[in-house]
C-alpha atoms as a PDB file:
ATOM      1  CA  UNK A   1     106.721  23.549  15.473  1.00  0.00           C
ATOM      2  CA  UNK A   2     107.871  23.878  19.103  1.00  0.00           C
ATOM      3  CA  UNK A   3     111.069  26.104  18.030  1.00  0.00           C
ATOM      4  CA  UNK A   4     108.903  28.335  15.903  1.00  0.00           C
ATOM      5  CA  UNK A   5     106.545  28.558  18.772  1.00  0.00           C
ATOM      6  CA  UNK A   6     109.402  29.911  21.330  1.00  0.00           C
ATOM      7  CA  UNK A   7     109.865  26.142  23.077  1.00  0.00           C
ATOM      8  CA  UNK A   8     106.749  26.271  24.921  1.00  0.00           C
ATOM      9  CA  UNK A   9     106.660  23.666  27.504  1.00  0.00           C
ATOM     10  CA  UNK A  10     105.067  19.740  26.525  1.00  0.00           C
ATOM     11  CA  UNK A  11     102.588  20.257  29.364  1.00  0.00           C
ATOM     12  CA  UNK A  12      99.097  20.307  29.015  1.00  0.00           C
ATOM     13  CA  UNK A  13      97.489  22.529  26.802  1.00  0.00           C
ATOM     14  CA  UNK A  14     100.711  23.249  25.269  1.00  0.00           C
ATOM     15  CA  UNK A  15     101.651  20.091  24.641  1.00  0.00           C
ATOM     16  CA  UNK A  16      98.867  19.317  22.797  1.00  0.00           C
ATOM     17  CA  UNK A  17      98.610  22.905  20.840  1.00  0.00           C
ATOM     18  CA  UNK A  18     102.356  21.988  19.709  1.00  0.00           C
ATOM     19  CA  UNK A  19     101.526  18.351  18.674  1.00  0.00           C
ATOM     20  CA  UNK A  20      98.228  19.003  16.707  1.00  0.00           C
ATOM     21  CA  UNK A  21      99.666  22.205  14.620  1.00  0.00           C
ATOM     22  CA  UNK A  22     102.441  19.651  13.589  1.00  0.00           C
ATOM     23  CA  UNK A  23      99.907  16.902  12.378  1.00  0.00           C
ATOM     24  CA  UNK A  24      97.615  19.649  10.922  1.00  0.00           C
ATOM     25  CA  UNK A  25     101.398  20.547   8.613  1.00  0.00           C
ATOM     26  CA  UNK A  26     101.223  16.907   7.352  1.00  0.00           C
ATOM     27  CA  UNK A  27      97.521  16.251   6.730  1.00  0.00           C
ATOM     28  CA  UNK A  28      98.127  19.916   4.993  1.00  0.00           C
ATOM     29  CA  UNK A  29     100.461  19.204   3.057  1.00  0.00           C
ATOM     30  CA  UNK A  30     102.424  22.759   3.794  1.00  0.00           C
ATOM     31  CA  UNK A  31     103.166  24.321   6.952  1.00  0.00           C
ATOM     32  CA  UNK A  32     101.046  26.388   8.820  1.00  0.00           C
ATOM     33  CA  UNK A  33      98.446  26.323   6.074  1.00  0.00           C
ATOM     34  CA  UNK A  34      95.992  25.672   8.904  1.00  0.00           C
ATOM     35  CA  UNK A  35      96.029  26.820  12.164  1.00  0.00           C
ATOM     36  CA  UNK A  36      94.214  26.043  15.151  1.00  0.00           C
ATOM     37  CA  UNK A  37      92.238  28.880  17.034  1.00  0.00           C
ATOM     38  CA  UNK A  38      94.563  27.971  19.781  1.00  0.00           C
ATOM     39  CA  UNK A  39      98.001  28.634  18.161  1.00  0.00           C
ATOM     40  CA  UNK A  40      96.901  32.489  17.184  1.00  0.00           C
ATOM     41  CA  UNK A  41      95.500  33.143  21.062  1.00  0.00           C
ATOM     42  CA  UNK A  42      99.581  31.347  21.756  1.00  0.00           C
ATOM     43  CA  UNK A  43     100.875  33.656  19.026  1.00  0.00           C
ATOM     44  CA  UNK A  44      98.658  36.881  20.424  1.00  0.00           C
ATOM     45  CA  UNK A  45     100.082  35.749  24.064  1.00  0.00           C
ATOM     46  CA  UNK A  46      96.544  34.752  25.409  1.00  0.00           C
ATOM     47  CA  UNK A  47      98.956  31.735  27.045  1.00  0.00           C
ATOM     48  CA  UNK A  48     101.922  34.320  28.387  1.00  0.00           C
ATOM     49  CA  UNK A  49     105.088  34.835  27.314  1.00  0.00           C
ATOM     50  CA  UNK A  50     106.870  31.760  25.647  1.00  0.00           C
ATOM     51  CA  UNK A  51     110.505  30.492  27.121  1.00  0.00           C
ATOM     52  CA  UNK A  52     111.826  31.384  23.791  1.00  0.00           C
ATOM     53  CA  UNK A  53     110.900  34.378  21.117  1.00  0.00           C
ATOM     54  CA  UNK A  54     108.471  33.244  18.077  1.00  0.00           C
ATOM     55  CA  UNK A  55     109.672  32.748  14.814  1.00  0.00           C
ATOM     56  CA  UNK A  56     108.815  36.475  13.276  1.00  0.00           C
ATOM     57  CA  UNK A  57     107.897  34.577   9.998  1.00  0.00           C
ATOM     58  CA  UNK A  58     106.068  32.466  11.373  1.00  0.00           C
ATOM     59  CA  UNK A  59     104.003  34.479  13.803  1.00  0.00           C
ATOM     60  CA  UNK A  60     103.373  37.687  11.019  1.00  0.00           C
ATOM     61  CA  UNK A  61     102.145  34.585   8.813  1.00  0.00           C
ATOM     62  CA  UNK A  62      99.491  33.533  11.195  1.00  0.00           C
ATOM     63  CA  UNK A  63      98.234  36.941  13.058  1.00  0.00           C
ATOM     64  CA  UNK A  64      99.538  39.292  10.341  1.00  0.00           C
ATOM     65  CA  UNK A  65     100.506  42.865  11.776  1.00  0.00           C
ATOM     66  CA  UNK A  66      98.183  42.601  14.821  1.00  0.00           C
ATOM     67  CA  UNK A  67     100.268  43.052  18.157  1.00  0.00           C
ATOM     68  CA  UNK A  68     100.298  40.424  21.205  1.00  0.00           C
ATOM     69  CA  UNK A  69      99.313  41.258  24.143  1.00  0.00           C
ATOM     70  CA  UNK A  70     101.497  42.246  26.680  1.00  0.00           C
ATOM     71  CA  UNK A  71      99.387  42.329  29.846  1.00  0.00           C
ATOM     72  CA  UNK A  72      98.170  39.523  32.033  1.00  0.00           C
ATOM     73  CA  UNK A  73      96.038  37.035  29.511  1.00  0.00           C
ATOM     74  CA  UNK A  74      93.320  37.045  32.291  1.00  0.00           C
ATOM     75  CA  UNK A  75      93.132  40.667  33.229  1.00  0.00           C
ATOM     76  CA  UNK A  76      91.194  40.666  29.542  1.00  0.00           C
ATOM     77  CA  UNK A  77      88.541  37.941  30.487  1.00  0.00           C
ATOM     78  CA  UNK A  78      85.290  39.067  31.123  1.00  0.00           C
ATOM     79  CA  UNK A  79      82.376  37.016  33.349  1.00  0.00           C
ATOM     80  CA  UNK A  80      81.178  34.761  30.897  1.00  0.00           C
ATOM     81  CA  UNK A  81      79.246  32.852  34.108  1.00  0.00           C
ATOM     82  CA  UNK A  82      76.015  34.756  33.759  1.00  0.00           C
ATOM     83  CA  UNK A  83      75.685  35.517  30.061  1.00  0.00           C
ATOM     84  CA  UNK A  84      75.365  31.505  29.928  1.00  0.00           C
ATOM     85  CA  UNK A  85      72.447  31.216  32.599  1.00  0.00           C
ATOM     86  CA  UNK A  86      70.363  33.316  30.349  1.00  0.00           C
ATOM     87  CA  UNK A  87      71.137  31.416  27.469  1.00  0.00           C
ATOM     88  CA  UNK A  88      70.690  28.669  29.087  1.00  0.00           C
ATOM     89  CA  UNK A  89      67.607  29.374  31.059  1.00  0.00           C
ATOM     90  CA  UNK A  90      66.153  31.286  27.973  1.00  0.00           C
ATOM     91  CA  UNK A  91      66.745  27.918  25.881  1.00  0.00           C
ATOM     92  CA  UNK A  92      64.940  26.047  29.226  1.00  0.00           C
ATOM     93  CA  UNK A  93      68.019  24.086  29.643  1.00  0.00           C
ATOM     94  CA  UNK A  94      68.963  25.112  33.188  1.00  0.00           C
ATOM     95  CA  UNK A  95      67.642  23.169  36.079  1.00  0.00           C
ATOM     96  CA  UNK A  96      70.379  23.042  38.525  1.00  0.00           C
ATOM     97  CA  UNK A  97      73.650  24.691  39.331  1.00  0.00           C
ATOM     98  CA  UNK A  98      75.581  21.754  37.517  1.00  0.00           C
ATOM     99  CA  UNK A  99      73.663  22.541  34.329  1.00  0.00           C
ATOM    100  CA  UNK A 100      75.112  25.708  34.016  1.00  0.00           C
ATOM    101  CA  UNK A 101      78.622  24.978  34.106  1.00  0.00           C
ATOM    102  CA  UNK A 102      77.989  21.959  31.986  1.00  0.00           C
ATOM    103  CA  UNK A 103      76.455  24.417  29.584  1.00  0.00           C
ATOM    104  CA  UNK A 104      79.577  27.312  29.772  1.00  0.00           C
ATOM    105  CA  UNK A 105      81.815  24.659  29.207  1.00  0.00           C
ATOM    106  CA  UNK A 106      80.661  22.530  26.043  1.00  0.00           C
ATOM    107  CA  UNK A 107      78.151  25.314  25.068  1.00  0.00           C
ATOM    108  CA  UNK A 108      78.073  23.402  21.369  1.00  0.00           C
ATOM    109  CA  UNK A 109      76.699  19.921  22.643  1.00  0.00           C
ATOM    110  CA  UNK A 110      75.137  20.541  26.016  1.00  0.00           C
ATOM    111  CA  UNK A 111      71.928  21.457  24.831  1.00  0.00           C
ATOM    112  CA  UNK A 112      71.140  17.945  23.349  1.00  0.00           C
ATOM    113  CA  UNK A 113      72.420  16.558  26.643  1.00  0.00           C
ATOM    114  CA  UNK A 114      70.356  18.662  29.005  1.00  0.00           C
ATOM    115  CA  UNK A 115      66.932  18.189  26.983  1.00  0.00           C
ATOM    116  CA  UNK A 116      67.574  14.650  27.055  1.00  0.00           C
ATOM    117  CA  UNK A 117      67.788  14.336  22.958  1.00  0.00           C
ATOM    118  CA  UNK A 118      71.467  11.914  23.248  1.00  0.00           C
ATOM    119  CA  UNK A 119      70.853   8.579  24.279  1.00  0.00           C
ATOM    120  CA  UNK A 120      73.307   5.906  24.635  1.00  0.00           C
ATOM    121  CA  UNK A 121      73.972   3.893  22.047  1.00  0.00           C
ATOM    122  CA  UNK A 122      73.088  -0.002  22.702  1.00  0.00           C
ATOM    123  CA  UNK A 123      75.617  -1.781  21.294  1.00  0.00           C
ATOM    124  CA  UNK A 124      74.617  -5.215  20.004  1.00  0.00           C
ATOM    125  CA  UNK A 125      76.211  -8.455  21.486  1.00  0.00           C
ATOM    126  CA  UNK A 126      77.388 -10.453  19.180  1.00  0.00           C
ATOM    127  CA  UNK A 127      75.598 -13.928  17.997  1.00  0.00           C
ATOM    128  CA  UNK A 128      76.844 -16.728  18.844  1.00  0.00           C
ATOM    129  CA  UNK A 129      76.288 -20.288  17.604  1.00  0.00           C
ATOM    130  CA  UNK A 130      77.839 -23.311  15.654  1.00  0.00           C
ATOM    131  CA  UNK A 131      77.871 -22.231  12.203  1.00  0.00           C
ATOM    132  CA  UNK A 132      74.463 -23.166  11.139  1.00  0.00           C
ATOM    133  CA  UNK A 133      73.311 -19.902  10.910  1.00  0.00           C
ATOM    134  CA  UNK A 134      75.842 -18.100   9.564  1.00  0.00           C
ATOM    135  CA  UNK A 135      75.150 -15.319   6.932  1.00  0.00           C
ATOM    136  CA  UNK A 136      75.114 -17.398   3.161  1.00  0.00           C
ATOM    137  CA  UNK A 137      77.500 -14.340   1.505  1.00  0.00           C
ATOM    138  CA  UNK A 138      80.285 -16.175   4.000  1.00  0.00           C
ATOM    139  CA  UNK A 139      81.887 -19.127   2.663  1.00  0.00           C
ATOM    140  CA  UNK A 140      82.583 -22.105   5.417  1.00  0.00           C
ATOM    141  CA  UNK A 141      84.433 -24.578   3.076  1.00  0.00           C
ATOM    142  CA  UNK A 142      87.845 -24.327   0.922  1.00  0.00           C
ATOM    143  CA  UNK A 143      90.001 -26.133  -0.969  1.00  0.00           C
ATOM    144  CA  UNK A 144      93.645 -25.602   0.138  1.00  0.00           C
ATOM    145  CA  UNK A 145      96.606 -26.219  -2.242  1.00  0.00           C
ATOM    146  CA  UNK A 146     100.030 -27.306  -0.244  1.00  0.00           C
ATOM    147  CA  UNK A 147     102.923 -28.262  -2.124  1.00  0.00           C
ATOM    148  CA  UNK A 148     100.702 -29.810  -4.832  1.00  0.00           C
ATOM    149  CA  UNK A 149      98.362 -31.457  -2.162  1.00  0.00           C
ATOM    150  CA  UNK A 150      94.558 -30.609  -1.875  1.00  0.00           C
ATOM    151  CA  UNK A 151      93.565 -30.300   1.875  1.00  0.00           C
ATOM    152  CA  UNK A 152      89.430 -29.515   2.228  1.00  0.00           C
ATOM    153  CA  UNK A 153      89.207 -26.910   4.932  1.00  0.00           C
ATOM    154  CA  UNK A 154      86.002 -26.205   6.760  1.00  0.00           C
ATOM    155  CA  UNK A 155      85.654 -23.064   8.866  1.00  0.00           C
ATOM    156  CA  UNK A 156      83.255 -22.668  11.944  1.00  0.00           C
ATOM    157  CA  UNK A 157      82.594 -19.187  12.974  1.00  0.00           C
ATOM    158  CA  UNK A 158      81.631 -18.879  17.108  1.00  0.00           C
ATOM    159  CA  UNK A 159      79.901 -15.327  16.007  1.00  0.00           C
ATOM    160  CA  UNK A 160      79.533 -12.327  14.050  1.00  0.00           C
ATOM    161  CA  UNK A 161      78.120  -8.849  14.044  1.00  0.00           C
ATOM    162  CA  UNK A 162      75.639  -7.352  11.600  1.00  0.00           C
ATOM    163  CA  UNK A 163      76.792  -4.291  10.318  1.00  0.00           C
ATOM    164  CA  UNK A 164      74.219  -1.509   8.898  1.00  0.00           C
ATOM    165  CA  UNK A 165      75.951   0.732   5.744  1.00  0.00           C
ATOM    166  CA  UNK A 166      76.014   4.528   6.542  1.00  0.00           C
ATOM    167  CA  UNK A 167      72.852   6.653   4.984  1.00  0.00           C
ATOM    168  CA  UNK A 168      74.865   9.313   4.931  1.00  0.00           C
ATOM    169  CA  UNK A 169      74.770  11.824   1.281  1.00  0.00           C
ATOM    170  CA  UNK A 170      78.636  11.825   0.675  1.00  0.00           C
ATOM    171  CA  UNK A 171      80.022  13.224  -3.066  1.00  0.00           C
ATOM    172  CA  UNK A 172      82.155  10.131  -4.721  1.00  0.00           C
ATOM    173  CA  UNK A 173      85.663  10.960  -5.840  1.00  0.00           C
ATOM    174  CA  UNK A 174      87.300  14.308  -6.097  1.00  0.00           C
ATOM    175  CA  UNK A 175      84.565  17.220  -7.100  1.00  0.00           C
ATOM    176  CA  UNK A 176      86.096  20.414  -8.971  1.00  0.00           C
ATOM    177  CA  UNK A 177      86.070  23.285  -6.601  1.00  0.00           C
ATOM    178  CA  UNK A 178      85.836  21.434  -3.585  1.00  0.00           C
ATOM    179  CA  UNK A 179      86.810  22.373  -0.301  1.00  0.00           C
ATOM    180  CA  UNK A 180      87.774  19.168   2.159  1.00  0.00           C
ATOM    181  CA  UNK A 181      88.095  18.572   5.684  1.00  0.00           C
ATOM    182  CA  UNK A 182      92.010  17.914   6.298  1.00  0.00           C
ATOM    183  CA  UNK A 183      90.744  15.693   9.554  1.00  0.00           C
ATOM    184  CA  UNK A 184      88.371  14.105  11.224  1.00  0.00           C
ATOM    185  CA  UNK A 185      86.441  16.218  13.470  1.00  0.00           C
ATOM    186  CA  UNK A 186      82.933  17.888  14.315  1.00  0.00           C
ATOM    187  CA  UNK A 187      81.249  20.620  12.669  1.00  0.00           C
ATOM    188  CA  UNK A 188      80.784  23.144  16.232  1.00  0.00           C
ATOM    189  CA  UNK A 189      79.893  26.032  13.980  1.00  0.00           C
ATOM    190  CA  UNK A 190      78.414  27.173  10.650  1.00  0.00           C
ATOM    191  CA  UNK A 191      79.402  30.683   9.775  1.00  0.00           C
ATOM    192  CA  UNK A 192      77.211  31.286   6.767  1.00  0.00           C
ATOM    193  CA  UNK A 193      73.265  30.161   5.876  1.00  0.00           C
ATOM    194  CA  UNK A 194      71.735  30.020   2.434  1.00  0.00           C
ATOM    195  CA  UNK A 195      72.081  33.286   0.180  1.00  0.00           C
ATOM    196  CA  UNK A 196      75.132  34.710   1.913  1.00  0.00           C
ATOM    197  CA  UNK A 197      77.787  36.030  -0.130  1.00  0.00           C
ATOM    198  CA  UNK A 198      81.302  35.117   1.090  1.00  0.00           C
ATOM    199  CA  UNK A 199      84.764  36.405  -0.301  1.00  0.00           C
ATOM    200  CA  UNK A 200      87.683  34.320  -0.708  1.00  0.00           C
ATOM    201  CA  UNK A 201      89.345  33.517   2.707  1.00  0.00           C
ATOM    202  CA  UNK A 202      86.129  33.653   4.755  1.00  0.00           C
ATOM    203  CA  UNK A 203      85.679  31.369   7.653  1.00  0.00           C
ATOM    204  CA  UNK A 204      82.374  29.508   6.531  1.00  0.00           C
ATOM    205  CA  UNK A 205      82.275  26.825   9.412  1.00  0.00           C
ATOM    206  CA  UNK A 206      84.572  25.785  12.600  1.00  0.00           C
ATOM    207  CA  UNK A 207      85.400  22.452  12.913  1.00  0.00           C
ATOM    208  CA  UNK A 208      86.908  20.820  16.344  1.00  0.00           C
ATOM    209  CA  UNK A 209      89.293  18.128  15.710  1.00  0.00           C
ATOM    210  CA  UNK A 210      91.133  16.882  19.029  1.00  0.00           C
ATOM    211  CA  UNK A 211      89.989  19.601  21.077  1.00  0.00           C
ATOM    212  CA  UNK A 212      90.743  22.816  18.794  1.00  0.00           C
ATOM    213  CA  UNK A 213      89.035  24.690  16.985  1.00  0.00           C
ATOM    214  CA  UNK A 214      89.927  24.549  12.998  1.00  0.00           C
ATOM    215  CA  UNK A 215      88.421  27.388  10.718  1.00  0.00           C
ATOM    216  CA  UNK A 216      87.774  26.302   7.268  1.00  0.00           C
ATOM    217  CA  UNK A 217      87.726  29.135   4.869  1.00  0.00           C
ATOM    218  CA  UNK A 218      86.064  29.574   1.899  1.00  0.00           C
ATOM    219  CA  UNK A 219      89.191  29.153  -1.623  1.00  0.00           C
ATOM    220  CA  UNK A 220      86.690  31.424  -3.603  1.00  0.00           C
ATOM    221  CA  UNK A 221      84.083  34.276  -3.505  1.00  0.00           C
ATOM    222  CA  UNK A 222      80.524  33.159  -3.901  1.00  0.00           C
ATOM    223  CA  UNK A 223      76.978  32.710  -2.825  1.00  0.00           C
ATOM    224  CA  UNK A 224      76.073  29.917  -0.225  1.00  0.00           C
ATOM    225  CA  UNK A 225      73.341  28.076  -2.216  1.00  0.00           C
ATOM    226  CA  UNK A 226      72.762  24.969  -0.045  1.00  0.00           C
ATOM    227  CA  UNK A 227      73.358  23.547   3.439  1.00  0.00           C
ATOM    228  CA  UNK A 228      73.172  20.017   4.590  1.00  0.00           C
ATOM    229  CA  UNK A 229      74.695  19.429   7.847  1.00  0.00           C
ATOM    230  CA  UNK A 230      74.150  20.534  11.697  1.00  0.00           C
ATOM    231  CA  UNK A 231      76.290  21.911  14.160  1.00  0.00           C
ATOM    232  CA  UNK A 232      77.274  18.683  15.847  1.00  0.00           C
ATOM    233  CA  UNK A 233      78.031  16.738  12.956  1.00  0.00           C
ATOM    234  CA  UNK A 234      80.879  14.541  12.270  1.00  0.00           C
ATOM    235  CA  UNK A 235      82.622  14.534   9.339  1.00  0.00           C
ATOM    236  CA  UNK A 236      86.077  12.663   8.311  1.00  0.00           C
ATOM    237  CA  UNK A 237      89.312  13.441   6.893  1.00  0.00           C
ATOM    238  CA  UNK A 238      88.838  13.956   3.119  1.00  0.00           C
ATOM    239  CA  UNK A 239      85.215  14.249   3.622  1.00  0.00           C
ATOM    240  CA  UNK A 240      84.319  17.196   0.632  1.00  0.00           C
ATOM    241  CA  UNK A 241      82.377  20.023   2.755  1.00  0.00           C
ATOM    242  CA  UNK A 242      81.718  22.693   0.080  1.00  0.00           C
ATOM    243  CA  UNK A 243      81.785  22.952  -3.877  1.00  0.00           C
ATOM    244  CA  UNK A 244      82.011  25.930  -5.806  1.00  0.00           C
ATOM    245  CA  UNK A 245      79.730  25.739  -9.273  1.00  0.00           C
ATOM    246  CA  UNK A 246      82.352  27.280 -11.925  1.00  0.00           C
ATOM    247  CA  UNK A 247      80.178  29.749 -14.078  1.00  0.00           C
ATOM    248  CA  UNK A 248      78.173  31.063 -11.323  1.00  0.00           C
ATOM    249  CA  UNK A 249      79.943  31.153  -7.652  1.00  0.00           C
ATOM    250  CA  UNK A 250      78.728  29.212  -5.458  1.00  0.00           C
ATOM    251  CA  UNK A 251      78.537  26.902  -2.614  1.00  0.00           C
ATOM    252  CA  UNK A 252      77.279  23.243  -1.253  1.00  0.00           C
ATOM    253  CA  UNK A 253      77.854  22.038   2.061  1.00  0.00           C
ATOM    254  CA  UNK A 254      77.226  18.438   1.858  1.00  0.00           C
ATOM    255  CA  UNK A 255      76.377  15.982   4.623  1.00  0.00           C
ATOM    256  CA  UNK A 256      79.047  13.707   5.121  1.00  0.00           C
ATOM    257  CA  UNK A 257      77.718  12.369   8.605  1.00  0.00           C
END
């Protein structure tokens, strides 16, 4: 990946835009089947010019025949700054300085911070005690077999945790049509709602897995018929996102939180 990419430097962000595109390969199964938003801005020269030239291949495969850039990246930026106050201040969000820049920068998850809707966890401490209360589904006593000798084995836990199962509404196995998240990651936008038509290759949702930005396109042309997750959730590698019905095109987004 780094030799297609012109041998950009291993410094940060480059490092990690090189070392994500080449997991993204694997968990793909082919090359550049995937690409983060942050490789095309690299290819388009939103990063400067690379050490090396880019792979012509490569780089015509991800940003077809559009041209990069060959002015300074941030000559093109415009004030974002403001534009996020009034979002912000519109959405009753803003009551300091500090919330506005916490708001520009993680504009998908600051909102639940700043109205106080995320609360910690609490994390339960685990329970302690001698064995006499110890969950009857776990055995304390065995029978051990060594070199044709029975040895009676008795086990005494100092603690365990109770663990809840998930609620969440996942598909089992593999469903025809289905469109799967190649990592685990968070859903930080949903391109579509119910009713839209989409064509084949259409970004229908962005996800962020290790801070970039994933599209994940639609395989088929069809009608969005149901939704069932948020912006914000987390889904996981495998999870099945969308189905397509086969007689009548459509789509399900299924929750996989």
């Amino acid at each position: 990946v780094r030799k297609d990419l012109g041998y950009p430097p291993l410094v940060t962000p480059t490092s990690q835009i090189v070392g994500i595109q080449a997991v993204m390969n694997v968990l793909g199964g082919e090359r550049y089947k995937n690409v983060s938003k942050e490789v095309k801005e690299y290819i388009k020269g939103f990063y400067g010019r690379p050490p090396a030239p880019i792979d012509p291949e490569i780089a015509h495969k991800i940003i077809g025949d559009e041209e990069p850039i060959t002015c300074r990246p941030a000559d093109l930026l415009e004030g974002e700054l403001e534009k996020f106050r009034k979002e912000g201040e519109k959405m009753g969000i803003i009551s300091k300085e500090e919330d506005v820049l916490t708001y520009t920068l993680y504009p998908a998850v600051a909102p639940k911070f700043l109205r106080g809707e995320t609360e910690e966890e609490p994390l339960a401490p685990p329970k302690s005690d001698n064995g006499s209360s110890t969950p009857s589904s776990m055995p304390t006593k065995y029978q051990v077999d060594v070199d044709g000798e029975s040895f009676q084995v008795k086990v005494i836990p100092t603690g365990y945790l109770e663990i809840e199962p998930s609620e969440g509404v996942k598909p089992s196995g593999p469903v025809e049509g289905g469109v799967t998240s190649s990592m685990q990651g968070m859903i930080l936008k949903l391109k579509v709602k119910e009713g839209d038509k989409v064509k084949e290759g259409d970004v229908v949702a962005v996800l962020e897995a290790m801070k970039m930005e994933n599209d994940i396109h639609s395989p088929e042309s069809g009608i969005v018929q149901e939704i069932f997750v948020d912006e914000g959730d987390t889904v996981g590698a495998g999870d099945t996102l969308m189905v397509k019905k086969k007689k009548y095109p459509s789509f399900i987004l299924f929750n996989v939180k």
